[in-house]
N, C-alpha and C. Protein backbone atom coordinates (compact mmCIF):
# COMPACT_ATOMS: atom_id res chain seq x y z
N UNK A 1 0.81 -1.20 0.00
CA UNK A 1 0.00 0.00 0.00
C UNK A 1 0.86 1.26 0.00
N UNK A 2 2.16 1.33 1.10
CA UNK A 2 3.08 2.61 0.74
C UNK A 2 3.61 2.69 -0.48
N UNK A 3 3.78 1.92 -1.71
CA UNK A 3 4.52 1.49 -2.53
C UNK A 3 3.53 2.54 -3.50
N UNK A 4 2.53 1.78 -3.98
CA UNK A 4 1.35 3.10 -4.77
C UNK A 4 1.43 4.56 -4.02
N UNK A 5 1.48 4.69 -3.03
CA UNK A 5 1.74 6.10 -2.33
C UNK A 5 2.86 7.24 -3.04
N UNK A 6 3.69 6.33 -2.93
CA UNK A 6 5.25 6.87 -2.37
C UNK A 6 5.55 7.35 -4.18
N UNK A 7 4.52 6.28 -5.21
CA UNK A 7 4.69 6.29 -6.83
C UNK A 7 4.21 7.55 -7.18
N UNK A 8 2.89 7.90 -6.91
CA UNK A 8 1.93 9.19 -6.80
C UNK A 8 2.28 9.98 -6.49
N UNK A 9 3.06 10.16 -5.09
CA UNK A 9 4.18 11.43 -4.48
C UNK A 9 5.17 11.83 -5.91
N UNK A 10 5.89 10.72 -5.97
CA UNK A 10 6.94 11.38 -6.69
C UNK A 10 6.48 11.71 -8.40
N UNK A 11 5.71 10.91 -8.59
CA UNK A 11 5.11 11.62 -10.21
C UNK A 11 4.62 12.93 -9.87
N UNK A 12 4.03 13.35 -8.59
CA UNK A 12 3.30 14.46 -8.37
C UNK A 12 4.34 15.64 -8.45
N UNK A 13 5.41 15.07 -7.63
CA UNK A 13 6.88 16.47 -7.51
C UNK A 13 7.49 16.52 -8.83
N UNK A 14 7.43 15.35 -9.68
CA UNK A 14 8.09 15.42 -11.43
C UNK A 14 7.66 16.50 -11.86
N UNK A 15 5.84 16.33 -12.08
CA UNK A 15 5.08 17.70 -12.96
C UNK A 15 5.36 18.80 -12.10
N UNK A 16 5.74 18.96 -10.87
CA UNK A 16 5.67 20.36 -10.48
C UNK A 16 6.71 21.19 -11.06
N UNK A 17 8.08 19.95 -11.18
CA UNK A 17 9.04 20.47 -11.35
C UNK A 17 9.17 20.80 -13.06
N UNK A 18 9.01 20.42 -13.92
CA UNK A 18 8.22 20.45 -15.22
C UNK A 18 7.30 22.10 -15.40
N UNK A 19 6.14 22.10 -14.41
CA UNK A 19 5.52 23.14 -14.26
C UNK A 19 6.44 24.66 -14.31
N UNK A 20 7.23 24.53 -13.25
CA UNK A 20 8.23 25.58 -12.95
C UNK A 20 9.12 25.80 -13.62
N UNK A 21 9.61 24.93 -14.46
CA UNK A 21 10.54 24.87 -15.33
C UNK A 21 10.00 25.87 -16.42
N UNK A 22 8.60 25.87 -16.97
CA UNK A 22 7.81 26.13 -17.90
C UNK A 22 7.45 27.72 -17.73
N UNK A 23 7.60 28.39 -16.31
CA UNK A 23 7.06 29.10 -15.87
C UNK A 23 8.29 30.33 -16.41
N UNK A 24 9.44 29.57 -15.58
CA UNK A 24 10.83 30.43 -16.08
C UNK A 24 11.06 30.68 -17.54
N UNK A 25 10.82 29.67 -18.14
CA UNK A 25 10.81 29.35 -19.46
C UNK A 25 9.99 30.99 -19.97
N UNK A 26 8.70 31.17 -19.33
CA UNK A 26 7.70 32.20 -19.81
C UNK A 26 8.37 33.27 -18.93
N UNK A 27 8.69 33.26 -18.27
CA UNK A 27 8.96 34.61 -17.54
C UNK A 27 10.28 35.07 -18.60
N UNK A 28 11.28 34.27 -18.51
CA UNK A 28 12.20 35.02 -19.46
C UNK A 28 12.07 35.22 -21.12
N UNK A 29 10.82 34.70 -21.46
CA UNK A 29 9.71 35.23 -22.86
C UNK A 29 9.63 37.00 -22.95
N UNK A 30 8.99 36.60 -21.49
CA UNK A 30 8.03 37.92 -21.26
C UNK A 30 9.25 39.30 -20.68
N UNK A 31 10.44 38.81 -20.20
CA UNK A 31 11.37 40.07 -19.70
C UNK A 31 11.99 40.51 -21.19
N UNK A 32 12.48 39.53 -22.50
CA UNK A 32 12.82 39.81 -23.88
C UNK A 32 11.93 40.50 -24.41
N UNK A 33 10.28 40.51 -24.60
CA UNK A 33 9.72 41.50 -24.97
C UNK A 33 8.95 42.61 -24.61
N UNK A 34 8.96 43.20 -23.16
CA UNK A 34 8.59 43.24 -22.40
C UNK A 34 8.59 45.56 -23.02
N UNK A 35 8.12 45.93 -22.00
CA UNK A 35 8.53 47.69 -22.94
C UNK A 35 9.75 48.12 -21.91
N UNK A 36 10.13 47.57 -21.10
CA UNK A 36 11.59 47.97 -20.58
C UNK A 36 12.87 48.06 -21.31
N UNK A 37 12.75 46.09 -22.00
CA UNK A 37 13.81 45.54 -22.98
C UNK A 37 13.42 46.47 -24.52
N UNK A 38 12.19 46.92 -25.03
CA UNK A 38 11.96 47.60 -26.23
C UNK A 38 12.59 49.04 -26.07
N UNK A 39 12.50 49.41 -24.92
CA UNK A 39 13.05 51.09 -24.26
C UNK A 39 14.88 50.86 -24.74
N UNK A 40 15.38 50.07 -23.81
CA UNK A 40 17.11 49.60 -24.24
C UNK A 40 17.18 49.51 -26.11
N UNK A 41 16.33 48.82 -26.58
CA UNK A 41 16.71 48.71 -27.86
C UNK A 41 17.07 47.65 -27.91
N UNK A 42 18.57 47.33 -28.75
CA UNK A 42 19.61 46.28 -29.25
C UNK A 42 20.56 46.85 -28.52
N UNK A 43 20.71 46.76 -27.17
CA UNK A 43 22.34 46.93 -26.34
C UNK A 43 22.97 45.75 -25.57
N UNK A 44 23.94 46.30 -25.89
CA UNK A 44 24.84 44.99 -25.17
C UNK A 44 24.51 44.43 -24.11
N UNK A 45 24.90 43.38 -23.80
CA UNK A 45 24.33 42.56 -22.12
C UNK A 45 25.81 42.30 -22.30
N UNK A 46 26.31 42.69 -20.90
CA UNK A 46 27.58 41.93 -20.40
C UNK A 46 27.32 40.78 -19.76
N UNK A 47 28.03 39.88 -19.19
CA UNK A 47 27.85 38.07 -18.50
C UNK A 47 27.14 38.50 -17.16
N UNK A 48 26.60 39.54 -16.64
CA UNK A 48 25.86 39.49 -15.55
C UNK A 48 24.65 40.02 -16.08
N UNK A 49 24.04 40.07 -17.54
CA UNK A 49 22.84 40.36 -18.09
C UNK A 49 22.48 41.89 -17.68
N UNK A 50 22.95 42.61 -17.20
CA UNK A 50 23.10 44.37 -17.35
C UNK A 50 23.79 44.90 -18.68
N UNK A 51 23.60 45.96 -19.19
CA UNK A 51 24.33 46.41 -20.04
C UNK A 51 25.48 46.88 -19.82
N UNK A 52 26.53 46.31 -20.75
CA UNK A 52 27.97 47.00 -20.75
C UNK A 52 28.14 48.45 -20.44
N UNK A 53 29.26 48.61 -20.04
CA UNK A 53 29.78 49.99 -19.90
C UNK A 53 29.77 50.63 -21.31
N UNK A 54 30.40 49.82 -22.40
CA UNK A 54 30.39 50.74 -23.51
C UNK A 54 28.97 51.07 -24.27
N UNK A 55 28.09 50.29 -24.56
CA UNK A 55 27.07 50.73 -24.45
C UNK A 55 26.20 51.30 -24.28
N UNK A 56 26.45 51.76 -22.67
CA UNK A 56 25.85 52.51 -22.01
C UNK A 56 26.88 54.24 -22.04
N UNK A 57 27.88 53.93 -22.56
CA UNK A 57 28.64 54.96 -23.08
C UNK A 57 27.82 55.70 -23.81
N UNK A 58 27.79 54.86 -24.88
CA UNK A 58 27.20 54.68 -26.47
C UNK A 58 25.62 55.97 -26.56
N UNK A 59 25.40 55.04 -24.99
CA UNK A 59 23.72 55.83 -25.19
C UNK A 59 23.60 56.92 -24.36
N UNK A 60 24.72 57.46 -23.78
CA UNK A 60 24.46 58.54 -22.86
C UNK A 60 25.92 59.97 -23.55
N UNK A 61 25.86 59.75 -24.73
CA UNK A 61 27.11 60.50 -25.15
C UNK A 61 26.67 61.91 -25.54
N UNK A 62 25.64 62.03 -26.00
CA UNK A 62 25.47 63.21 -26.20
C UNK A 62 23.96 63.59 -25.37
N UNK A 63 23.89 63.09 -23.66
CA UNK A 63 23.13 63.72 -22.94
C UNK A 63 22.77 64.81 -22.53
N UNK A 64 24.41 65.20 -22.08
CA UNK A 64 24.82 66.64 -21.33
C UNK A 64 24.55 67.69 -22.12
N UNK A 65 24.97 67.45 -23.41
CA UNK A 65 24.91 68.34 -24.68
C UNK A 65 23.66 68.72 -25.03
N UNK A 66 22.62 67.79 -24.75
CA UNK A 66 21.57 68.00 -24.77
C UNK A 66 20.55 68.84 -23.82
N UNK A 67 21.01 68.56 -22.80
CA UNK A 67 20.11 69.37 -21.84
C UNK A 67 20.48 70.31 -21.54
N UNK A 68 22.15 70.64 -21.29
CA UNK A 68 22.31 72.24 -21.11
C UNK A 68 21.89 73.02 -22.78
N UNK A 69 21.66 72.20 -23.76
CA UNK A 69 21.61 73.09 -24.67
C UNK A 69 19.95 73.58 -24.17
N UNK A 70 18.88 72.84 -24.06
CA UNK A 70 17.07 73.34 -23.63
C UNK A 70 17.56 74.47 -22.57
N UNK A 71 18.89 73.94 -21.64
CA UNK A 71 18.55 74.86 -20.12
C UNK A 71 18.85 75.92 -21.00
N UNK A 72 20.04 76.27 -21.54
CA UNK A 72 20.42 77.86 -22.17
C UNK A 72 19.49 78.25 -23.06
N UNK A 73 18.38 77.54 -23.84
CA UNK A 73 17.47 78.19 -24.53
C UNK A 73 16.42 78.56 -23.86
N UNK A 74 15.91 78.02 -22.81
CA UNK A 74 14.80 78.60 -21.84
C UNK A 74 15.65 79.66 -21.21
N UNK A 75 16.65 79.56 -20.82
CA UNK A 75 17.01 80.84 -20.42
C UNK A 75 17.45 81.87 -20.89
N UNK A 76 17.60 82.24 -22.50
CA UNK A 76 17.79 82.85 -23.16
C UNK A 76 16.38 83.57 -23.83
N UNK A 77 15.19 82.72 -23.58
CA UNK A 77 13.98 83.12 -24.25
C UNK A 77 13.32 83.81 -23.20
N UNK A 78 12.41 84.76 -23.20
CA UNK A 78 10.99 85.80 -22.20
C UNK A 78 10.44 84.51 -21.66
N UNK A 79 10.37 85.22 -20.34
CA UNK A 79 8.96 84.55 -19.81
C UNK A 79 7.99 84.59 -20.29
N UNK A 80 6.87 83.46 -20.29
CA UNK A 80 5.71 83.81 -20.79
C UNK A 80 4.92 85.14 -19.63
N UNK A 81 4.29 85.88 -20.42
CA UNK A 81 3.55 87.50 -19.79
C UNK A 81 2.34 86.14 -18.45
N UNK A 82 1.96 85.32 -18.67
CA UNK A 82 0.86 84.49 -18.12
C UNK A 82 1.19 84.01 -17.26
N UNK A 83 2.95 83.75 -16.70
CA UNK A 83 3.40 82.70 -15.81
C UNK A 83 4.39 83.40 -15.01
N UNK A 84 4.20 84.78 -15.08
CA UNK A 84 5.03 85.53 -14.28
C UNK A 84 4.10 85.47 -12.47
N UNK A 85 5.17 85.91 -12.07
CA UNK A 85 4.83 85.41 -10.37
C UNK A 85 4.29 87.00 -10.08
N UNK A 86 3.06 87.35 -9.65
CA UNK A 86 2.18 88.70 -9.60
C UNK A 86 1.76 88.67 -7.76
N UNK A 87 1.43 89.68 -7.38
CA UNK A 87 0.90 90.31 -6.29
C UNK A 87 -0.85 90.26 -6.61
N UNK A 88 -1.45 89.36 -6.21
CA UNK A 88 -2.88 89.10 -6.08
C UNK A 88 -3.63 89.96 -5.55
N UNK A 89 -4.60 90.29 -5.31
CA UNK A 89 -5.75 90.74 -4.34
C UNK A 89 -7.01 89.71 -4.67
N UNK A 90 -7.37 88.57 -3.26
CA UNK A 90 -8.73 87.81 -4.11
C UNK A 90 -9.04 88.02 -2.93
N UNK A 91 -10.53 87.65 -2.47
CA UNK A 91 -10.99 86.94 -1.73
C UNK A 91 -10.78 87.76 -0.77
N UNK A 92 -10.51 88.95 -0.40
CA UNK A 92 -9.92 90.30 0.65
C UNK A 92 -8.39 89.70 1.56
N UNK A 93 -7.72 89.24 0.67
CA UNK A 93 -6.16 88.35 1.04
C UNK A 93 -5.33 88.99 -0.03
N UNK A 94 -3.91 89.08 0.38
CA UNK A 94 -2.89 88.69 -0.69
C UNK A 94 -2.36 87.82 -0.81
N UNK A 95 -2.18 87.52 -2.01
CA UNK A 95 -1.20 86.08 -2.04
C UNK A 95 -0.31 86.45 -3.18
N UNK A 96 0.88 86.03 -3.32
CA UNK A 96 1.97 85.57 -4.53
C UNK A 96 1.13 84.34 -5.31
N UNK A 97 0.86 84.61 -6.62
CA UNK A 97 0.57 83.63 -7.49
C UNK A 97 1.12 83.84 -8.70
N UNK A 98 0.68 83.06 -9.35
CA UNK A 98 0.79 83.10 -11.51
C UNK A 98 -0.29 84.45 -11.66
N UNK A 99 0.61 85.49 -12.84
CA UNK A 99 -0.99 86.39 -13.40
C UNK A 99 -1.77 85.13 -13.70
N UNK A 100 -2.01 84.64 -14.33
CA UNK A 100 -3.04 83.65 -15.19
C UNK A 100 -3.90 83.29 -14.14
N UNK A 101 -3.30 82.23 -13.18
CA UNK A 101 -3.83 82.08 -12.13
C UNK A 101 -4.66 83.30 -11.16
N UNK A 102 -4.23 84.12 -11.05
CA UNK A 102 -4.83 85.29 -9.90
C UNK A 102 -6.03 85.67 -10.96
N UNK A 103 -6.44 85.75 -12.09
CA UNK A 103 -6.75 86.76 -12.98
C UNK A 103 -8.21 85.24 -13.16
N UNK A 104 -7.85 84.18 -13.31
CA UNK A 104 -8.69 83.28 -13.71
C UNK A 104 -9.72 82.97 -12.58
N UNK A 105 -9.04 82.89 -11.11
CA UNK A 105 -9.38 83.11 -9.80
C UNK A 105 -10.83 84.11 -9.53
N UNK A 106 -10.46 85.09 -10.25
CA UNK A 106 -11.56 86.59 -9.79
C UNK A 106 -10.68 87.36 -8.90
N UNK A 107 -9.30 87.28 -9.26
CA UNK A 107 -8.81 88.41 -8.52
C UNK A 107 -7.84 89.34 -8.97
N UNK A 108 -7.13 90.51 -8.58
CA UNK A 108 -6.74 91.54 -8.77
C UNK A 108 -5.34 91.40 -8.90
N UNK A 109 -4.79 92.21 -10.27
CA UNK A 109 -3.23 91.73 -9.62
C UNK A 109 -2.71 92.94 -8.87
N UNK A 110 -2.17 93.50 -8.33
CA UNK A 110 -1.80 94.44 -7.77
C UNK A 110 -0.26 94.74 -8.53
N UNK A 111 0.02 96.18 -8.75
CA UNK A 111 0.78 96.49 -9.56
C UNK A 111 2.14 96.73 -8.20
N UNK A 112 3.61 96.91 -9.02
CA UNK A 112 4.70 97.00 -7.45
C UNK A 112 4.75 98.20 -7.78
């Protein structure tokens, strides 16, 4: 009677292990197409499955160049007249707000 038991047990732990096998199998499906791996592109994987240093060279080379170039053009261009920081009167209060804001509000801007 333990003999049929002990047969059932272990066919039972075979498929689990089968199961799990199948699972990894899908999980590393799903990390290859996944929108993280589509974001990277085609970049290198070094032997610990991160991307290489050069690579990551590759994709960060002309970052800096990039963003101080937006910072010096916003700061070279007018404020917008709408997003300047104004002296309010609402509500019988002052407050520091946006014109746009104070003006959309129902309130006053007060001139300096």
């Amino acid at each position: 009677m333990l003999g049929p038991l002990l047969a059932v047990l272990a066919l039972s732990s075979a498929t689990g292990c089968f199961v799990l096998d199948e699972i990894d199998k899908g999980q590393e499906e799903l990390r290859k197409h996944s929108p993280e791996a589509k974001k990277m592109g085609r970049v290198e994987k070094d032997e610990s499955g991160g991307i290489s240093l050069a690579a990551l060279r590759e994709k960060s080379a002309g970052a800096i160049e990039g963003i101080s170039g937006r910072v010096e053009q916003a700061l070279a261009s007018e404020p917008d007249p709408a997003n300047v920081v104004v002296t309010c009167a609402i509500e019988g209060r002052t407050e520091f707000t946006r014109k746009f804001d104070c003006q959309t509000r129902g309130g006053r801007v007060i001139p300096r």
